[in-house]
Every structure is written in structure tokens, then in C-alpha cells.
Protein backbone atom coordinates (compact mmCIF):
# COMPACT_ATOMS: atom_id res chain seq x y z
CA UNK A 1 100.07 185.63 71.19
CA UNK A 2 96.42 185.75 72.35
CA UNK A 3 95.66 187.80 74.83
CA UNK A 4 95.17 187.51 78.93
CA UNK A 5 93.97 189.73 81.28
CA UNK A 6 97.08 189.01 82.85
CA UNK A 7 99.36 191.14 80.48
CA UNK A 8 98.42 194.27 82.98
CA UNK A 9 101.38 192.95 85.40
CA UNK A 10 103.49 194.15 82.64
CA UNK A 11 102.89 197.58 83.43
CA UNK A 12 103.86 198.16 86.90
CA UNK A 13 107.08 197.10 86.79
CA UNK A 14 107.55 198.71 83.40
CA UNK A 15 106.42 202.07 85.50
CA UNK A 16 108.45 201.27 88.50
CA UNK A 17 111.36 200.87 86.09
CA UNK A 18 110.68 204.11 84.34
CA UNK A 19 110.18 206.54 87.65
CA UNK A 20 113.00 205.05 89.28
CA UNK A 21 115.48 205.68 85.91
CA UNK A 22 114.30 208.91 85.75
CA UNK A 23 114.81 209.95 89.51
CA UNK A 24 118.21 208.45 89.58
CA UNK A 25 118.63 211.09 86.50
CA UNK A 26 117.10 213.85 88.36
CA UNK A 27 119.38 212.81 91.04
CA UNK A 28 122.44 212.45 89.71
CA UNK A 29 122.44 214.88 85.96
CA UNK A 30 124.17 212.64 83.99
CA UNK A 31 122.66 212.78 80.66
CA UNK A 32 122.79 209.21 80.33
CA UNK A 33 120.88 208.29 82.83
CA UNK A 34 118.33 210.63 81.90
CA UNK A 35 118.02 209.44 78.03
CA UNK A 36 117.62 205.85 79.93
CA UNK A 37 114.64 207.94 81.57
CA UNK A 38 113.05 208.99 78.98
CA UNK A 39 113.12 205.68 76.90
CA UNK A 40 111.97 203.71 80.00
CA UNK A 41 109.18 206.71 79.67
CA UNK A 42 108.55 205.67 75.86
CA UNK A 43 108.36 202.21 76.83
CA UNK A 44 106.03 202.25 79.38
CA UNK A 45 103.75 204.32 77.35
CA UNK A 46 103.92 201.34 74.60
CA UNK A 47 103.15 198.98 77.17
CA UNK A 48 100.39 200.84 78.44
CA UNK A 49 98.58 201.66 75.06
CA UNK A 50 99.40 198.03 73.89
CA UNK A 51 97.64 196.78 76.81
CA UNK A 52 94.88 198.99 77.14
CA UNK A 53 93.94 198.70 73.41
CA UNK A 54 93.91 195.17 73.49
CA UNK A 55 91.73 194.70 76.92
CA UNK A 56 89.13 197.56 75.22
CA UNK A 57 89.47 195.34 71.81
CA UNK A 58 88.70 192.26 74.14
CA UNK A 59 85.69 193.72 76.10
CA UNK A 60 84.16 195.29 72.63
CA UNK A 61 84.43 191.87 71.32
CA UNK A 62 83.12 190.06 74.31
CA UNK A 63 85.94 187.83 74.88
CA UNK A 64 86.76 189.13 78.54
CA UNK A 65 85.20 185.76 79.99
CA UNK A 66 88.14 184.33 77.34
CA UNK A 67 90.69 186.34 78.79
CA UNK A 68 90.58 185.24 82.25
């Protein structure tokens, strides 16, 4: 899939997801929830690199204008 500049909405909810998991862990102890946590955690850090890589990879090869 090429890329868009767009694929940065991705990552708020992803992070929204991810805190909110993980407070409803902290809240509640139930191990569980909090290994839900900490893969919404791993996930958003995918996201995140997988983004960022490929809007530095984009800019680097000029193709920002393209991404738009």
C-alpha cells in the first residue's frame, strides 16, 4: 500500500487505546487487563515506528508533495 500522510491518524487512537487499557489495569489489577496493556503498548510502538519510518523514507525521497 503506498503511503499517505494520512496514516498518522492511526496513531492516536492506537495511543488512546493503549493508555486507556493500561489505566483500566492499573485500576482494576487484574493481570489480564494489564497483559492487554502492555500489548496495546507494543502495538502502538509498531504503529508509531511504522509510520514515522515511512514519512522520514518519504521526505528523504522527496515524495512528501506525493503523499498529500
Amino acid at each position: 500500500m503506498p503511503f499517505h500522510i494520512g496514516w498518522w491518524s492511526f496513531v492516536f487512537p492506537t495511543a488512546a487505546m493503549a493508555l486507556s487499557i493500561g489505566a483500566v489495569g492499573d485500576a482494576t489489577a487484574l493481570m489480564p487487563v494489564k497483559v492487554m496493556g502492555a500489548l496495546a503498548a507494543f502495538t502502538l510502538v509498531c504503529v508509531w515506528a511504522m509510520v514515522s519510518t515511512r514519512t522520514m523514507l518519504a521526505a528523504l525521497g522527496h515524495r512528501m508533495h506525493d503523499a498529500a
